[in-house]
PDB file of N, CA and C in Angstrom:
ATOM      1  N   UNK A   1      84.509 108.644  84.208  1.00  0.00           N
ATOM      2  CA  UNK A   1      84.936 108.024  85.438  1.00  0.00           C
ATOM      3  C   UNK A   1      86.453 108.098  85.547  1.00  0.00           C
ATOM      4  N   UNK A   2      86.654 108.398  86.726  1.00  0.00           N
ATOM      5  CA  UNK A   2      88.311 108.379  87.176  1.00  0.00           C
ATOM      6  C   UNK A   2      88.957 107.155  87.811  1.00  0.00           C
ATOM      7  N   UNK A   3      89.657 106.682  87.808  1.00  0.00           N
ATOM      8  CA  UNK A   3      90.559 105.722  88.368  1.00  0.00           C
ATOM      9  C   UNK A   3      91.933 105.578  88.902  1.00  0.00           C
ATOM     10  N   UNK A   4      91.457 105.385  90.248  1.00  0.00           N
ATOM     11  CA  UNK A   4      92.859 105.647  91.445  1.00  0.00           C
ATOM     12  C   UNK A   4      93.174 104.236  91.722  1.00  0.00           C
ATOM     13  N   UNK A   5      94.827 104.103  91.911  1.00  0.00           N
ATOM     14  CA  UNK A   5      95.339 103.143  92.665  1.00  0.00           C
ATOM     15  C   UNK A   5      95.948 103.747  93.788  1.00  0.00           C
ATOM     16  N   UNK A   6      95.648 102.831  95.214  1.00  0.00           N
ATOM     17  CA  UNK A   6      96.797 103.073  96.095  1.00  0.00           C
ATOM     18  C   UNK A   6      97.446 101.998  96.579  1.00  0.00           C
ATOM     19  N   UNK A   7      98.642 102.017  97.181  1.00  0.00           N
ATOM     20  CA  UNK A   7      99.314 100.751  97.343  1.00  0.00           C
ATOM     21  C   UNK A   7      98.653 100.072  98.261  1.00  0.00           C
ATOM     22  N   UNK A   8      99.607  98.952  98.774  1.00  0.00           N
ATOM     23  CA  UNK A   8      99.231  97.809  99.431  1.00  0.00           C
ATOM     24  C   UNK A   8      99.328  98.443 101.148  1.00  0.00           C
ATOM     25  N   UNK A   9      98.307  97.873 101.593  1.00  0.00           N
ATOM     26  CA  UNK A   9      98.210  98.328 103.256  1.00  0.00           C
ATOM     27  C   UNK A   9      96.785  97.185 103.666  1.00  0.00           C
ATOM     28  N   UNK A  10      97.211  97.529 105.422  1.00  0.00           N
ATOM     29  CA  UNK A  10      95.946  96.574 105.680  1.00  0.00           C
ATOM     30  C   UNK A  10      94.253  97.244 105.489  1.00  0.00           C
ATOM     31  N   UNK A  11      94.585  98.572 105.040  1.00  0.00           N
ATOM     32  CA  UNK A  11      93.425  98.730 104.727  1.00  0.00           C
ATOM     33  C   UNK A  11      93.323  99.865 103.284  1.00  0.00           C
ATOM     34  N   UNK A  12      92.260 100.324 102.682  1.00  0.00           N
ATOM     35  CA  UNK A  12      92.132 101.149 102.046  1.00  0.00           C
ATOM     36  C   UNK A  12      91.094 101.900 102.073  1.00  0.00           C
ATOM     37  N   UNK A  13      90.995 103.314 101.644  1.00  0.00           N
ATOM     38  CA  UNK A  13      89.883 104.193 101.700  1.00  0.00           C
ATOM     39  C   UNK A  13      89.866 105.348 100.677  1.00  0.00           C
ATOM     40  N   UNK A  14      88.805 105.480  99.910  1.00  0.00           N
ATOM     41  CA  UNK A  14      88.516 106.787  99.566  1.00  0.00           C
ATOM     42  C   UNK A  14      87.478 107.272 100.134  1.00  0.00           C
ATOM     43  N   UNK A  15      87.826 108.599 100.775  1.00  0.00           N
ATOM     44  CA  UNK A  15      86.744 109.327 101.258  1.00  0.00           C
ATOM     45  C   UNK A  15      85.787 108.945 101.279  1.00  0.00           C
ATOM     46  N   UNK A  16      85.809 107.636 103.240  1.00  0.00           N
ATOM     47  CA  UNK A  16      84.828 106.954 103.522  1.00  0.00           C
ATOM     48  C   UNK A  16      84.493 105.816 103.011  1.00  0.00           C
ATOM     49  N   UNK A  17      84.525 105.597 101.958  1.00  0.00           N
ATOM     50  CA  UNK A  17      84.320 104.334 101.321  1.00  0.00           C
ATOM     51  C   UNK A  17      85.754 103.678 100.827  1.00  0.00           C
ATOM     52  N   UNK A  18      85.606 102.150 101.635  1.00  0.00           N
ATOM     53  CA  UNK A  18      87.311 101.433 100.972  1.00  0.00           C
ATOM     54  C   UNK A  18      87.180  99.961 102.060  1.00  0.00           C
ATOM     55  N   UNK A  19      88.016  99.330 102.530  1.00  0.00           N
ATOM     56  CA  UNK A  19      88.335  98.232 102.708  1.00  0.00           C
ATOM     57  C   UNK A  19      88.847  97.937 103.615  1.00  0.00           C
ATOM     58  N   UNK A  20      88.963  97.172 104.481  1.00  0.00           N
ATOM     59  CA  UNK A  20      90.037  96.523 105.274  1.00  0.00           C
ATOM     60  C   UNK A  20      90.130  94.915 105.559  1.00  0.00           C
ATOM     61  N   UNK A  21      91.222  94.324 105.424  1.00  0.00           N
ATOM     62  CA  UNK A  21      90.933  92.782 105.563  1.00  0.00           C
ATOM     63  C   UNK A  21      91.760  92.527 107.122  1.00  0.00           C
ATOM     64  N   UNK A  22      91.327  91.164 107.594  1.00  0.00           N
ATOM     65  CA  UNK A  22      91.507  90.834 108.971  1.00  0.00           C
ATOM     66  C   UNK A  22      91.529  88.964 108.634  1.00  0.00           C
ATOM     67  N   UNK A  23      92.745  89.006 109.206  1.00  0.00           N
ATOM     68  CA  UNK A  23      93.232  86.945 109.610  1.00  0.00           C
ATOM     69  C   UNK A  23      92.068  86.434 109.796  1.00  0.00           C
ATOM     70  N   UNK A  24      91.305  85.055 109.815  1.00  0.00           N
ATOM     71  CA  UNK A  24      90.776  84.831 109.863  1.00  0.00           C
ATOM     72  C   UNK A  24      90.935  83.377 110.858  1.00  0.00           C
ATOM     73  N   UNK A  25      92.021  82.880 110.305  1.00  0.00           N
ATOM     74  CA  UNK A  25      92.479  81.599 110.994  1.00  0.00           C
ATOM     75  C   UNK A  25      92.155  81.036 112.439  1.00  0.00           C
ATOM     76  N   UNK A  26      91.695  79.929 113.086  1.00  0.00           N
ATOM     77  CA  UNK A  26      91.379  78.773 111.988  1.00  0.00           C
ATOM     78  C   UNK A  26      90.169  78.606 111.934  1.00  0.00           C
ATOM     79  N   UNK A  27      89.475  79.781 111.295  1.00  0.00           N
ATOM     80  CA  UNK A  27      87.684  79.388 111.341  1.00  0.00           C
ATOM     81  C   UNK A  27      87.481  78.975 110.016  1.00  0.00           C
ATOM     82  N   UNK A  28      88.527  78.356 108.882  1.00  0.00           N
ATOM     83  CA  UNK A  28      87.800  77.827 107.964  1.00  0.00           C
ATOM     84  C   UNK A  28      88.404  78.783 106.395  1.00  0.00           C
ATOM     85  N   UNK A  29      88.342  80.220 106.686  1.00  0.00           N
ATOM     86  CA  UNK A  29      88.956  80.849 105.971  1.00  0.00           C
ATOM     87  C   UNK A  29      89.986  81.612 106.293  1.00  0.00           C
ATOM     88  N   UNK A  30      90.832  82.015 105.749  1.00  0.00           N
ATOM     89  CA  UNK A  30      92.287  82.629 105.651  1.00  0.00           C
ATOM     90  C   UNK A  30      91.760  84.105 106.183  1.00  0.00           C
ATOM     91  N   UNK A  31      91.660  84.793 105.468  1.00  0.00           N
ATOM     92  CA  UNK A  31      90.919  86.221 105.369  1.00  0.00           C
ATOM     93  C   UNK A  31      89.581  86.780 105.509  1.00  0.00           C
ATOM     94  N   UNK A  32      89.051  87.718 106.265  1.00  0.00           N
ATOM     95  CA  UNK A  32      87.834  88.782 105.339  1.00  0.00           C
ATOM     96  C   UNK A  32      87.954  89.975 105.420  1.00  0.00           C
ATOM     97  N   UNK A  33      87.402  90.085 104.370  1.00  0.00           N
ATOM     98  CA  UNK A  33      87.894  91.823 103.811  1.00  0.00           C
ATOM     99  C   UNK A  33      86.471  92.722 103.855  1.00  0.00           C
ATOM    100  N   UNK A  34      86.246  93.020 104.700  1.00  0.00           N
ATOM    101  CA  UNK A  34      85.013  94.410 104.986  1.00  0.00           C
ATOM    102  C   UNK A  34      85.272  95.249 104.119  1.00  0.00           C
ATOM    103  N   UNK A  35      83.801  95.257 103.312  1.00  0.00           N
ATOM    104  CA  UNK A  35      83.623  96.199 102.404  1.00  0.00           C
ATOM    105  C   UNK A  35      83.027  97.374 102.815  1.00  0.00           C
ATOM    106  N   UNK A  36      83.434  98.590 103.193  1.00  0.00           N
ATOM    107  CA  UNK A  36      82.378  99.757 103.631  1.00  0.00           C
ATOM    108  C   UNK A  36      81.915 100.807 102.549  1.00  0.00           C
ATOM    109  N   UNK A  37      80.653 101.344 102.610  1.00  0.00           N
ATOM    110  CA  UNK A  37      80.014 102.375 101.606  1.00  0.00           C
ATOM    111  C   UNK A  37      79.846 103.124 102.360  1.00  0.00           C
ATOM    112  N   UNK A  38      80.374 104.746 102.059  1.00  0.00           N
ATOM    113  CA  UNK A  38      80.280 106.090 102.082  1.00  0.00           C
ATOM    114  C   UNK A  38      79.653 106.248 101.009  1.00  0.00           C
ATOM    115  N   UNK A  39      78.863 107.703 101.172  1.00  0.00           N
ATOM    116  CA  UNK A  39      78.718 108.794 100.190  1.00  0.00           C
ATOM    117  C   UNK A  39      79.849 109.183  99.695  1.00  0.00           C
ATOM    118  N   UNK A  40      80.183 108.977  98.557  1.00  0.00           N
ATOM    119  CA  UNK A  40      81.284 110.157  97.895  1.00  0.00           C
ATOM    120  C   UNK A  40      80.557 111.250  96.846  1.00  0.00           C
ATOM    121  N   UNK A  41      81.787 111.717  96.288  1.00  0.00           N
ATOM    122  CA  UNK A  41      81.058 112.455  95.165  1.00  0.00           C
ATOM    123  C   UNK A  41      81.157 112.427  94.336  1.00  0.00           C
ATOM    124  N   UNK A  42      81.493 111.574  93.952  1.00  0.00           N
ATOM    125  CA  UNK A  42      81.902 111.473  92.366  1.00  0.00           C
ATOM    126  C   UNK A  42      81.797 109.863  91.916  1.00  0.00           C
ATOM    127  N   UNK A  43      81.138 109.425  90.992  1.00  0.00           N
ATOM    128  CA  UNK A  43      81.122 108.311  90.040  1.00  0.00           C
ATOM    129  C   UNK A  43      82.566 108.266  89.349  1.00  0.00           C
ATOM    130  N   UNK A  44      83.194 106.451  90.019  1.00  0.00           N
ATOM    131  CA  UNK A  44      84.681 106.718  89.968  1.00  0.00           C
ATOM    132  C   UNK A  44      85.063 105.108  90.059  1.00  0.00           C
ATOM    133  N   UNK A  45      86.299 104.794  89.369  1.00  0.00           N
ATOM    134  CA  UNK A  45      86.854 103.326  89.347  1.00  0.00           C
ATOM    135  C   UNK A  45      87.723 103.634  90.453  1.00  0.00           C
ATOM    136  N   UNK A  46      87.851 103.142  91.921  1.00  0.00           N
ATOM    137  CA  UNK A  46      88.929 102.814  92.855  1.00  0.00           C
ATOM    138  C   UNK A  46      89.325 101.687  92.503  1.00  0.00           C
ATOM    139  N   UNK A  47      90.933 101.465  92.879  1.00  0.00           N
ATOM    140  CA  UNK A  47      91.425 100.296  92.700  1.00  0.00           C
ATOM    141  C   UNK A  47      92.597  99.956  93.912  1.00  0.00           C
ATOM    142  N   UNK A  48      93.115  99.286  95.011  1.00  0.00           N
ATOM    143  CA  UNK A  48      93.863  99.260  95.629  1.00  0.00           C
ATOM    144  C   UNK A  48      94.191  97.723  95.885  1.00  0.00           C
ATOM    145  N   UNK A  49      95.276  97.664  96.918  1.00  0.00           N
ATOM    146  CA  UNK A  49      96.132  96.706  97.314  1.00  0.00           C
ATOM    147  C   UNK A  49      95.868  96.464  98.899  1.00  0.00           C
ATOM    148  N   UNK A  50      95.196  95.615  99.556  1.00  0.00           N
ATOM    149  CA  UNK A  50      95.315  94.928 101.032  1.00  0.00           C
ATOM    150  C   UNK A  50      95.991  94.391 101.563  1.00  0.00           C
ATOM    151  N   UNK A  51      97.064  93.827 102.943  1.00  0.00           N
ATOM    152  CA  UNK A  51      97.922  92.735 102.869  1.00  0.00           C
ATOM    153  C   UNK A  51      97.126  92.706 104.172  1.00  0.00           C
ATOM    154  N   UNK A  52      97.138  91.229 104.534  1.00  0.00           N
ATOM    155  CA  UNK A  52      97.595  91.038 105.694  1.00  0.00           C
ATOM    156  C   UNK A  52      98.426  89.094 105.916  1.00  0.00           C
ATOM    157  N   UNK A  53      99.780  89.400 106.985  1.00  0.00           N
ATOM    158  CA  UNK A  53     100.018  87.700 107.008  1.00  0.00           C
ATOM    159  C   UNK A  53     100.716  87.329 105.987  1.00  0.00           C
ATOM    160  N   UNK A  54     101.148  88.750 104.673  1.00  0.00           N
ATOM    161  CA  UNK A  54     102.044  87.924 103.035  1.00  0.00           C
ATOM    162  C   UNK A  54     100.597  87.688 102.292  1.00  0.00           C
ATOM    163  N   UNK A  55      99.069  87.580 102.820  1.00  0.00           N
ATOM    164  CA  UNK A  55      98.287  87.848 101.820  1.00  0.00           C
ATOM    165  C   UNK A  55      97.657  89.186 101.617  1.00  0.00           C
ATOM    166  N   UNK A  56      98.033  89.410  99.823  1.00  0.00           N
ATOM    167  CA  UNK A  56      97.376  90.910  99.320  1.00  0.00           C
ATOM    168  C   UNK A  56      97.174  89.930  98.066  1.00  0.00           C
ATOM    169  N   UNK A  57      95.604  91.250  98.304  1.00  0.00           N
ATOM    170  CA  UNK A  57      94.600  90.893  97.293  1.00  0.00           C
ATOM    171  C   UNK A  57      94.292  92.366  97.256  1.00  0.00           C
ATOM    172  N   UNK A  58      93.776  92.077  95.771  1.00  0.00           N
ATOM    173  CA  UNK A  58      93.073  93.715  95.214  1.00  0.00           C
ATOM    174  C   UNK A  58      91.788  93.790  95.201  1.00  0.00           C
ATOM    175  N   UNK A  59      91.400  95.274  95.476  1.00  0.00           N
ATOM    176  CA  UNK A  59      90.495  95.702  95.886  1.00  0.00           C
ATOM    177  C   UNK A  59      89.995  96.769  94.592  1.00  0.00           C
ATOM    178  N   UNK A  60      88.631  96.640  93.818  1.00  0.00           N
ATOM    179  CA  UNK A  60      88.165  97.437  92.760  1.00  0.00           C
ATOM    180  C   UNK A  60      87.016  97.739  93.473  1.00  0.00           C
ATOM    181  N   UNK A  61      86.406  99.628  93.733  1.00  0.00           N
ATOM    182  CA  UNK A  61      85.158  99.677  93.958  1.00  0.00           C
ATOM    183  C   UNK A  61      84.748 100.649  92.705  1.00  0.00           C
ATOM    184  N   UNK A  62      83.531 100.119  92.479  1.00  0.00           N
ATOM    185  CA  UNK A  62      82.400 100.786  91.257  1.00  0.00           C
ATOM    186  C   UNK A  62      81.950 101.701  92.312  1.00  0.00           C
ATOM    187  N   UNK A  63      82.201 103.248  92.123  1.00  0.00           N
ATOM    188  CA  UNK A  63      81.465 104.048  92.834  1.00  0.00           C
ATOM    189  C   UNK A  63      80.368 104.302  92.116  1.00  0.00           C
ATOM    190  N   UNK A  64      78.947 104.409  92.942  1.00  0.00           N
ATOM    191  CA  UNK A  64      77.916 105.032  92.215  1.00  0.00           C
ATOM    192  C   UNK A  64      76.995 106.377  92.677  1.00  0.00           C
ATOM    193  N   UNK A  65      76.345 106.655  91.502  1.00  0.00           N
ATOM    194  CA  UNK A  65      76.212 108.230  91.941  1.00  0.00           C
ATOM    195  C   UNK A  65      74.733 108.377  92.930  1.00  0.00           C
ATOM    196  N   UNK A  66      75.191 109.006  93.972  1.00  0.00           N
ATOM    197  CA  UNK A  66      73.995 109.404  95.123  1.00  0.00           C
ATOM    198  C   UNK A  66      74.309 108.047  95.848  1.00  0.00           C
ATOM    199  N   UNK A  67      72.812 107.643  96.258  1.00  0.00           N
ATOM    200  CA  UNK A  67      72.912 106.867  97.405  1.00  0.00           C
ATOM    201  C   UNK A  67      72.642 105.588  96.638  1.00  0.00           C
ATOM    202  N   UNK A  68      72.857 104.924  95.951  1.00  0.00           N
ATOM    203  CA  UNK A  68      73.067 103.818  95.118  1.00  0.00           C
ATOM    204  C   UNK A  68      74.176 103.073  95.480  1.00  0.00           C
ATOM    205  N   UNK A  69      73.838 101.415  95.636  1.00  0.00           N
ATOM    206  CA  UNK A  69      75.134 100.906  96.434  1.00  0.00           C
ATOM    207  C   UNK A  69      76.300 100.867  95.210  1.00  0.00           C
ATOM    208  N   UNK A  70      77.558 100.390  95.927  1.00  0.00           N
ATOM    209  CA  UNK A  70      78.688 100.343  95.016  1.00  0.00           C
ATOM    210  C   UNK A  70      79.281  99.133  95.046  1.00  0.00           C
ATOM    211  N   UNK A  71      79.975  98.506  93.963  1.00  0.00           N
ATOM    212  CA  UNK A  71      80.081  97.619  94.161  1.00  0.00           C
ATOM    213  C   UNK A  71      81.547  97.386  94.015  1.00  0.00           C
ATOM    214  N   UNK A  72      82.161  96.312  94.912  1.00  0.00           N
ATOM    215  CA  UNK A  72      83.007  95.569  95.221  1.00  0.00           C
ATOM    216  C   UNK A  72      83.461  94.449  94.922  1.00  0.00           C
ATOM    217  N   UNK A  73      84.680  94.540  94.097  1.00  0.00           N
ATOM    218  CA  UNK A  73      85.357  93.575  93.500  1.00  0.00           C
ATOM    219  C   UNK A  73      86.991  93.152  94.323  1.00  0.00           C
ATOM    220  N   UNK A  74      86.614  91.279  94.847  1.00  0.00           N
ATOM    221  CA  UNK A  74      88.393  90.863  95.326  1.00  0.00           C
ATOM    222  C   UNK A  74      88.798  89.981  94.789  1.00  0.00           C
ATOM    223  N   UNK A  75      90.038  90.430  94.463  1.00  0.00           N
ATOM    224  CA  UNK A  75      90.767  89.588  93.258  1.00  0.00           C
ATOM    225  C   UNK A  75      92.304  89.207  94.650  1.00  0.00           C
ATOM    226  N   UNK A  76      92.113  87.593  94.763  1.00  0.00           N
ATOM    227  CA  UNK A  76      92.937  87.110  95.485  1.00  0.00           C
ATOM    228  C   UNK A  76      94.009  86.436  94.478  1.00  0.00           C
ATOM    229  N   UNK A  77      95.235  86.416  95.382  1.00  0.00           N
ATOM    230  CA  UNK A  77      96.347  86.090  94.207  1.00  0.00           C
ATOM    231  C   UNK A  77      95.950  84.256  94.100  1.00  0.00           C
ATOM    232  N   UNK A  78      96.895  83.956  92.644  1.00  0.00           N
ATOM    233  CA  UNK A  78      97.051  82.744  92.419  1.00  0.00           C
ATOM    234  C   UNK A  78      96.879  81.165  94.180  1.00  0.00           C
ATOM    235  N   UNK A  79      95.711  80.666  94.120  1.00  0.00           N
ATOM    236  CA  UNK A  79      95.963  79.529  95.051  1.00  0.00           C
ATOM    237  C   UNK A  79      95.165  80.251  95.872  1.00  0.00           C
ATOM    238  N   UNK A  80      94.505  81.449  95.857  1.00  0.00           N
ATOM    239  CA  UNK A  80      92.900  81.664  96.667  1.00  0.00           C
ATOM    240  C   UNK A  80      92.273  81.773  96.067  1.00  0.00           C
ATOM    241  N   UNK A  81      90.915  81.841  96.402  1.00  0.00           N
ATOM    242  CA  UNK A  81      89.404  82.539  95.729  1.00  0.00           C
ATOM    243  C   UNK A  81      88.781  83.350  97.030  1.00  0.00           C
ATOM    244  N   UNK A  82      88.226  84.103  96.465  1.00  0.00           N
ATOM    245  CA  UNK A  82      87.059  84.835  97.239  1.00  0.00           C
ATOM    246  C   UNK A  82      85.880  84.732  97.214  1.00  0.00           C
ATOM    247  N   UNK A  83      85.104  84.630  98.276  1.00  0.00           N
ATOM    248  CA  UNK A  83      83.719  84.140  97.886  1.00  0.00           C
ATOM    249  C   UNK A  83      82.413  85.103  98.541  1.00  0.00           C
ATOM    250  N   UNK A  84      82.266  85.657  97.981  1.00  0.00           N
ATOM    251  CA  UNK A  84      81.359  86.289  96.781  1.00  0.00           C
ATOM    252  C   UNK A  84      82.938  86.859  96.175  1.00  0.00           C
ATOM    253  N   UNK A  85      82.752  87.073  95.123  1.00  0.00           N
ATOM    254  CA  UNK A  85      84.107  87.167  94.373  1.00  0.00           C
ATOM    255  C   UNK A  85      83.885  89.083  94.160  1.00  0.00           C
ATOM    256  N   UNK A  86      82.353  89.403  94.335  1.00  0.00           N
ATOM    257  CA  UNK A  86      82.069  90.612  94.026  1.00  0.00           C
ATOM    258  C   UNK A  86      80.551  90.987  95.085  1.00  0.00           C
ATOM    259  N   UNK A  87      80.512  92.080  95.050  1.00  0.00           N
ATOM    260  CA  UNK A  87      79.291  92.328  96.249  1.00  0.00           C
ATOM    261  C   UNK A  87      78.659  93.932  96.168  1.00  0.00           C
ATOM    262  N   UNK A  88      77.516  93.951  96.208  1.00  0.00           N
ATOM    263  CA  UNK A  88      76.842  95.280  96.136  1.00  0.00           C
ATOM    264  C   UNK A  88      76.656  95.743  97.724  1.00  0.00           C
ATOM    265  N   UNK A  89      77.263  96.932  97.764  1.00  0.00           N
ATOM    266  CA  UNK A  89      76.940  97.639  99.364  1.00  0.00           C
ATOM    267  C   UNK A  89      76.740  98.861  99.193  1.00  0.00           C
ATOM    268  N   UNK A  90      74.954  98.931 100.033  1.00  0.00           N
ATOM    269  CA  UNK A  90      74.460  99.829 100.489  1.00  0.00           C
ATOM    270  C   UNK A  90      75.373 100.998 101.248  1.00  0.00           C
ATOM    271  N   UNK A  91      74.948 102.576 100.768  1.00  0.00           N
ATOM    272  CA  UNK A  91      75.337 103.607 101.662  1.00  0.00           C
ATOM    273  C   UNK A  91      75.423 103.802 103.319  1.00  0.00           C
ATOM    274  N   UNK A  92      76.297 103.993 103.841  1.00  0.00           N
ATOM    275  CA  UNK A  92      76.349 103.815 105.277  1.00  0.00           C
ATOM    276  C   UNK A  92      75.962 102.026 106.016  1.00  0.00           C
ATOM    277  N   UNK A  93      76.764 101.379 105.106  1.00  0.00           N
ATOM    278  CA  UNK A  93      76.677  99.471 105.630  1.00  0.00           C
ATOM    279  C   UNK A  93      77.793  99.031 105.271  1.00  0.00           C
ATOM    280  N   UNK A  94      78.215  97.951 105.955  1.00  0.00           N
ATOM    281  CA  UNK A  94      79.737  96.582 105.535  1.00  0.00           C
ATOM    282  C   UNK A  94      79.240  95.659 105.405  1.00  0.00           C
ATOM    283  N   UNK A  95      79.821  95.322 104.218  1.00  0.00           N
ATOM    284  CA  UNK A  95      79.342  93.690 104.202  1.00  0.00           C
ATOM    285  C   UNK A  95      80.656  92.947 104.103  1.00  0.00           C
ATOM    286  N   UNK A  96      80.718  91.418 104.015  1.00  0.00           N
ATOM    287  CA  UNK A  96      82.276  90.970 104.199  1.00  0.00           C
ATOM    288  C   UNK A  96      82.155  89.845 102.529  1.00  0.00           C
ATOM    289  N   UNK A  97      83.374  89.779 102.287  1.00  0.00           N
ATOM    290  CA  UNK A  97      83.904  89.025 101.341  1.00  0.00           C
ATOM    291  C   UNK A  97      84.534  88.103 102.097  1.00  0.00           C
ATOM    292  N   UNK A  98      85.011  86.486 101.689  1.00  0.00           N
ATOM    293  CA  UNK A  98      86.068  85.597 102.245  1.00  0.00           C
ATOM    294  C   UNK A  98      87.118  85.114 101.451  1.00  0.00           C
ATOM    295  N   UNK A  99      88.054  84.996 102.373  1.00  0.00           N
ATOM    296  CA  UNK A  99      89.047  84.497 101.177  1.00  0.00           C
ATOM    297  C   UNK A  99      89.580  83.325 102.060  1.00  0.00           C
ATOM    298  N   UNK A 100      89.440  81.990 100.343  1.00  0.00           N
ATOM    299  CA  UNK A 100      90.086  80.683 101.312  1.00  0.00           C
ATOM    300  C   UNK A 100      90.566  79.895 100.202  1.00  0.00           C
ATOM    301  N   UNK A 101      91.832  79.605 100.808  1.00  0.00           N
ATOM    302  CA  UNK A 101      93.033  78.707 100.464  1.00  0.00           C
ATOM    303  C   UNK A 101      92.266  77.636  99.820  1.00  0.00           C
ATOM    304  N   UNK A 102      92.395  77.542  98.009  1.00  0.00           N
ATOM    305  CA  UNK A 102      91.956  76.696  97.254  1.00  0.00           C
ATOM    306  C   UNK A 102      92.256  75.166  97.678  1.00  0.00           C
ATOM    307  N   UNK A 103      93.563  75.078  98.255  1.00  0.00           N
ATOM    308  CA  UNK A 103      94.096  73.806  98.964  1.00  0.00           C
ATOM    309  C   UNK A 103      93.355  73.299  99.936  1.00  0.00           C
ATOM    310  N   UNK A 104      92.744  74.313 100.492  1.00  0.00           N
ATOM    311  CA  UNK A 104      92.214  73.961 101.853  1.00  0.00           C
ATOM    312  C   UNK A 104      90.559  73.586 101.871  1.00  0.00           C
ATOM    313  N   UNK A 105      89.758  73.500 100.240  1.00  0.00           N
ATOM    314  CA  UNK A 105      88.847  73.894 100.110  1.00  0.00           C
ATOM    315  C   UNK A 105      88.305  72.395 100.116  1.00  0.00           C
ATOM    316  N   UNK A 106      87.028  71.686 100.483  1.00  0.00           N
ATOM    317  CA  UNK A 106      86.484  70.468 100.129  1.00  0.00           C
ATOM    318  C   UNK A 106      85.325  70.500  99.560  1.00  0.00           C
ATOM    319  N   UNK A 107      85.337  69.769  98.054  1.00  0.00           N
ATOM    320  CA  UNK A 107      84.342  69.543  97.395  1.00  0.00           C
ATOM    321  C   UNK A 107      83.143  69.190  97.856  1.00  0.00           C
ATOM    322  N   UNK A 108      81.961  69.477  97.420  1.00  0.00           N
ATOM    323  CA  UNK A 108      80.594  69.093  98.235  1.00  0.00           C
ATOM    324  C   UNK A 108      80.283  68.351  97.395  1.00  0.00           C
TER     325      UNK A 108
END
């Protein structure tokens, strides 16, 4: 397996498959970051950088081989979480991750 970084932007992509996050404010969470699955070709560690607003968070996708989903890892800086923190997505689908201000969060 290979492993790419690219810098920080509001979105990221490898060939078809990668990321983009969008404000969220004030529905509760800060961020969500759409996860999209392409076909690629190759079984591969992506790794990149998102901003939007002064928030960047990183982006890890597990590519997998053929049409097997891949999975998606967001690592928000110090004083967020993401929730699903990680997520499996189907070939040709988005699914979303959230990201919300630990401060802002209320215990159930």
């Amino acid at each position: 397996m290979t492993s790419t970084l690219i810098a920080a932007a509001a979105s990221v992509f490898w060939g078809g498959t990668g990321a983009t996050i969008t404000a969220e404010q004030p529905t509760g969470h800060v961020a969500t970051v759409h996860c999209r699955n392409e076909l690629t070709q190759s079984m591969s560690i992506t790794e990149g950088e998102i901003s939007i607003n002064g928030l960047t968070v990183q982006v890890r996708v597990y590519h997998q081989p053929g049409d097997q989903p891949d999975r998606f890892e967001v690592s928000p800086p110090e004083g967020y979480i993401a929730i699903p923190r990680y997520i499996y997505v189907n070939e040709h689908e988005t699914e979303e991750i959230r990201i919300f201000e630990i401060e802002g969060m209320v215990a159930g």
